[in-house]
Protein backbone atom coordinates (compact mmCIF):
# COMPACT_ATOMS: atom_id res chain seq x y z
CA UNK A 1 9.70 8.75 -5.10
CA UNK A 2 8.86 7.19 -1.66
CA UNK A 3 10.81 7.12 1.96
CA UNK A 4 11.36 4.41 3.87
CA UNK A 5 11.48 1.79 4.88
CA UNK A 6 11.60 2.95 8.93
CA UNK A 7 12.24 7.08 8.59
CA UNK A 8 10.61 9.67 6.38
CA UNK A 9 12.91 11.53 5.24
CA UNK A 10 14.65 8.39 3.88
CA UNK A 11 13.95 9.19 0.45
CA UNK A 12 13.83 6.52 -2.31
CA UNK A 13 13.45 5.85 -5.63
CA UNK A 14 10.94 2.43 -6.02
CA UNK A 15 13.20 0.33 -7.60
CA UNK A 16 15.35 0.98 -4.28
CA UNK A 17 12.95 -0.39 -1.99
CA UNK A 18 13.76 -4.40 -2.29
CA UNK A 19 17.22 -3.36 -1.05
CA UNK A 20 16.45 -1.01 1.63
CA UNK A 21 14.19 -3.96 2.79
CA UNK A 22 17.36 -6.15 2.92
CA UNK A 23 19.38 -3.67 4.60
CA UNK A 24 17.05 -2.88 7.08
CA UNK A 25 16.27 -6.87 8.25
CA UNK A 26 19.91 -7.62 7.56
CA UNK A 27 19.37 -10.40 4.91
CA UNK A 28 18.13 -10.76 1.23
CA UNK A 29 14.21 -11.13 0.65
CA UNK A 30 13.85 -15.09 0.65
CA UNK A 31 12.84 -16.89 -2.69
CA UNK A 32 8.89 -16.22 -3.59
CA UNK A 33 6.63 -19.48 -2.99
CA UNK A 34 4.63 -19.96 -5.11
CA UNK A 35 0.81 -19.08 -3.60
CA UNK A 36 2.31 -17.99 -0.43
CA UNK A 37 2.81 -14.85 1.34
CA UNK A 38 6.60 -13.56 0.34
CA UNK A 39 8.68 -12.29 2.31
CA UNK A 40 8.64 -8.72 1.64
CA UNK A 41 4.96 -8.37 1.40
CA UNK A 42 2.78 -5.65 1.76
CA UNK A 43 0.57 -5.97 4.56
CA UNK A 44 -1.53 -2.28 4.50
CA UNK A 45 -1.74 -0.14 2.14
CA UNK A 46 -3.69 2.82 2.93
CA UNK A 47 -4.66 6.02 1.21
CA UNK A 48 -4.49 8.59 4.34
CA UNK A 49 -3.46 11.68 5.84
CA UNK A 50 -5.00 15.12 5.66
CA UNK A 51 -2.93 16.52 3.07
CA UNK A 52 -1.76 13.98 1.04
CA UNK A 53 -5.44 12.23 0.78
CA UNK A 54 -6.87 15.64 0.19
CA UNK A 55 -4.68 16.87 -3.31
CA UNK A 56 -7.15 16.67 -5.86
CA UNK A 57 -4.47 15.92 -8.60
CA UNK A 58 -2.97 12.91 -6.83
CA UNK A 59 -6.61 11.38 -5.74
CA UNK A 60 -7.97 11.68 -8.83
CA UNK A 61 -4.91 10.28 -10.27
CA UNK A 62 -5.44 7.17 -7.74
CA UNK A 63 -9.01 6.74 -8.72
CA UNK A 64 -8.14 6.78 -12.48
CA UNK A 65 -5.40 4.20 -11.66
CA UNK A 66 -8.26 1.99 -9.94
CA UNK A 67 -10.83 2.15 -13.02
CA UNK A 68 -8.31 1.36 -15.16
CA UNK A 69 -7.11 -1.70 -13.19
CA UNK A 70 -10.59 -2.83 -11.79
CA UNK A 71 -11.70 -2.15 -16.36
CA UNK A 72 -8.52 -5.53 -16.39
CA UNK A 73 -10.25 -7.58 -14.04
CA UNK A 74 -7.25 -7.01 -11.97
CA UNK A 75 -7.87 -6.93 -7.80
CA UNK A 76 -5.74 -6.00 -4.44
CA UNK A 77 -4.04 -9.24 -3.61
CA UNK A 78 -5.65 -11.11 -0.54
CA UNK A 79 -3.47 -10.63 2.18
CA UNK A 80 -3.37 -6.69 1.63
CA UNK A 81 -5.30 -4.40 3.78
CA UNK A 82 -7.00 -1.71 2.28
CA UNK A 83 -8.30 1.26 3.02
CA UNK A 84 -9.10 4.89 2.54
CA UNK A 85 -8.89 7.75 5.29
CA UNK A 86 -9.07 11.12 4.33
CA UNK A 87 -9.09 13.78 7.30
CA UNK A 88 -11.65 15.57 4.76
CA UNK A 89 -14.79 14.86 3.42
CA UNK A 90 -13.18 17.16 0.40
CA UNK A 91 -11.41 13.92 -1.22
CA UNK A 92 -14.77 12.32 -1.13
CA UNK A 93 -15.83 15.22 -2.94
CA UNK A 94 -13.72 14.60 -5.38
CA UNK A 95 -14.16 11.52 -6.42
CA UNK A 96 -17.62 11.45 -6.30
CA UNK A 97 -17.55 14.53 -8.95
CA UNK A 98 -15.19 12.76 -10.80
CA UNK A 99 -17.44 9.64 -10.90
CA UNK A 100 -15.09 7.93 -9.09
CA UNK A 101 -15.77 6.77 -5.96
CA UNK A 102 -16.54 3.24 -6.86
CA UNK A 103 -13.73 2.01 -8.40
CA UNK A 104 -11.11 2.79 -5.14
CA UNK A 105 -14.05 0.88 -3.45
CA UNK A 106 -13.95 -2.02 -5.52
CA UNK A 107 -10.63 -2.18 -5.07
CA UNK A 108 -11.28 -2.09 -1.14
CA UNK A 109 -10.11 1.27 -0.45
CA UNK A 110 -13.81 2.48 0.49
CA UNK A 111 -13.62 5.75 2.92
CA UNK A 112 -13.23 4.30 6.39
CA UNK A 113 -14.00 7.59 8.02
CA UNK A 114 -12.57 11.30 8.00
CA UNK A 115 -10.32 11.10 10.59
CA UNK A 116 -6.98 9.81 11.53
CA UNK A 117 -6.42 6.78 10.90
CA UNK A 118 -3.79 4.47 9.46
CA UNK A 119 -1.20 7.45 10.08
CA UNK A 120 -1.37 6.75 13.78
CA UNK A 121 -1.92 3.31 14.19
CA UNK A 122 -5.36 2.83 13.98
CA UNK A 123 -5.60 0.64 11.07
CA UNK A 124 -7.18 -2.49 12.84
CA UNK A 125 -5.86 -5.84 13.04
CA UNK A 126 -3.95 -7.61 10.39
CA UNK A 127 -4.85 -9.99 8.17
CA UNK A 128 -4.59 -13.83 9.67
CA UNK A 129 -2.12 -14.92 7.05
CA UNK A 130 -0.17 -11.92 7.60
CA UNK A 131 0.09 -12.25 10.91
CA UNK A 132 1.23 -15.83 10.19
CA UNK A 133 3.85 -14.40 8.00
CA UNK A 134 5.32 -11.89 10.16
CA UNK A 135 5.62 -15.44 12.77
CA UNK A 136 7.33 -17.20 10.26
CA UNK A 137 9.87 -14.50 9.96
CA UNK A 138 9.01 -13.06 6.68
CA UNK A 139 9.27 -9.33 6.50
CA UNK A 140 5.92 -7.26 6.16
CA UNK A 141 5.88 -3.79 5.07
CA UNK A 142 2.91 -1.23 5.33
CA UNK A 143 2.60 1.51 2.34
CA UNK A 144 0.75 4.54 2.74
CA UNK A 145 -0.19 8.05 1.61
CA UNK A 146 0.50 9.61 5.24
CA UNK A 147 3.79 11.53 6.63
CA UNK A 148 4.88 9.06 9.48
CA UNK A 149 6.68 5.67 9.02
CA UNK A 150 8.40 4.47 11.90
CA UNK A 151 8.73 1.34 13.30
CA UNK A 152 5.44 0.27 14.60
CA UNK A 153 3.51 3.74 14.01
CA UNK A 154 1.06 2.11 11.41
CA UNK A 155 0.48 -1.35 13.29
CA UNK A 156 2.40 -2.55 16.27
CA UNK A 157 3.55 -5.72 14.72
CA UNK A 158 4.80 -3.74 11.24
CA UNK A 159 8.90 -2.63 11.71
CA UNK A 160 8.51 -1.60 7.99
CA UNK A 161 6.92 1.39 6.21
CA UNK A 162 6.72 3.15 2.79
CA UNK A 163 5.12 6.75 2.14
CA UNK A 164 4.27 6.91 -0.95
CA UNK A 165 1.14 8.85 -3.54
CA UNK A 166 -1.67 7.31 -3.44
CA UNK A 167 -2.07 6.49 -6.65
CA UNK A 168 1.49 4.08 -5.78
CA UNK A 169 -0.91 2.99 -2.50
CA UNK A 170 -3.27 1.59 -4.89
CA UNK A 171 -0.10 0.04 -7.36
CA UNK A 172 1.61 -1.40 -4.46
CA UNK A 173 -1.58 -3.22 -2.95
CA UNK A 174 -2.44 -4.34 -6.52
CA UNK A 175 1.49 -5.87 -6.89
CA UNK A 176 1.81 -7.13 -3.00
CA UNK A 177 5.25 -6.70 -2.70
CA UNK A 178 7.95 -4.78 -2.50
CA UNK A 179 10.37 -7.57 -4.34
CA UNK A 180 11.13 -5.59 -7.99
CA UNK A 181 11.05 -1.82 -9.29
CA UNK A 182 7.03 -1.55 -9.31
CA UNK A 183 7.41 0.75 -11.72
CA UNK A 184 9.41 -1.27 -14.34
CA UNK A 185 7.60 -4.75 -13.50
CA UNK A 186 4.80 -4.30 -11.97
CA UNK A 187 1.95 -4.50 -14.76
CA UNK A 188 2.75 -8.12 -16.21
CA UNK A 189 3.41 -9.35 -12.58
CA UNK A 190 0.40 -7.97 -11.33
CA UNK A 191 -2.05 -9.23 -14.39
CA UNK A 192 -0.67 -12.66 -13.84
CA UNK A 193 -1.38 -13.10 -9.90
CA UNK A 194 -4.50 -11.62 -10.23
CA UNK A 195 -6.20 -13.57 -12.83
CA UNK A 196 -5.04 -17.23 -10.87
């Protein structure tokens, strides 16, 4: 499950989240370009948030997900920002006794401090070409492991937000998007863009 895209107690299933998209912009995702930004892309995705950064089952599960991935040769598409906040050095603990820690980082999701973070709006500026997007019209979503999603909470320029596990932070900044059910299409999608 995940909630979203604007309220968190909007709860979805992921092959929902292309059509709460539409519904919430008030028009279909455009057409992908090829090489280009699509509309419906995922601009942050951040593992975050005291508690949900903090479960030992679901981090581990996340860091598991990103050895397996980074093992492919697959990577975070470019115009995703990552990162990973924990309000507790305990995830770090973790991970590190799970010999772990490196492969989130790899991936770009390398502890950005124990704090708050992404959950309220500190997540830094966007990408350029993201930015470009969002000027072009094309919706941008954020993703991430915290408990607050509205409009403009995780960046001021972001109307659009997903809470999700982070081990579906780390799947959702591998596939980009929210176009398709990332949990139907996600893998051959994913191993294609990433090995351009």
């Amino acid at each position: 499950m995940i909630t979203g895209p604007r309220r968190p107690q909007d709860r979805l299933e992921p092959s929902e989240a292309p059509g709460a998209i539409a519904q919430a912009i008030g028009r279909d995702l455009a057409k992908a370009e090829p090489n280009a930004v699509p509309d419906g892309a995922m601009g942050v995705a951040a593992i975050t948030s005291c508690t949900n950064a903090s479960d030992p089952r679901l981090l581990i599960t996340a860091g598991l997900l990103a050895r397996n991935v980074r093992a492919l040769g697959l990577r975070v598409l470019s115009w995703v920002k990552t990162s990973l906040g924990p309000g507790s050095p305990a995830a770090q603990n973790y991970l590190q006794r799970a010999g772990l820690l490196d492969d989130p980082e790899a991936l770009g999701f390398a502890i950005a401090g124990f704090c708050c973070t992404t959950c309220i709006g500190n997540s830094g500026p966007l990408p350029e070409v993201i930015e470009g997007a969002l000027q072009r019209g094309k919706a941008v979503a954020a993703v991430l492991s915290g408990n607050r999603n509205f409009p403009g909470r995780v960046h001021k320029n972001l109307d659009l937000g997903f809470l999700a596990s982070p081990p579906l932070v780390v799947a959702y900044a591998l596939r980009g998007d929210v176009r398709s059910d990332i949990c139907r299409e996600h893998g051959r999608e994913v191993a294609d863009q990433t090995r351009r």
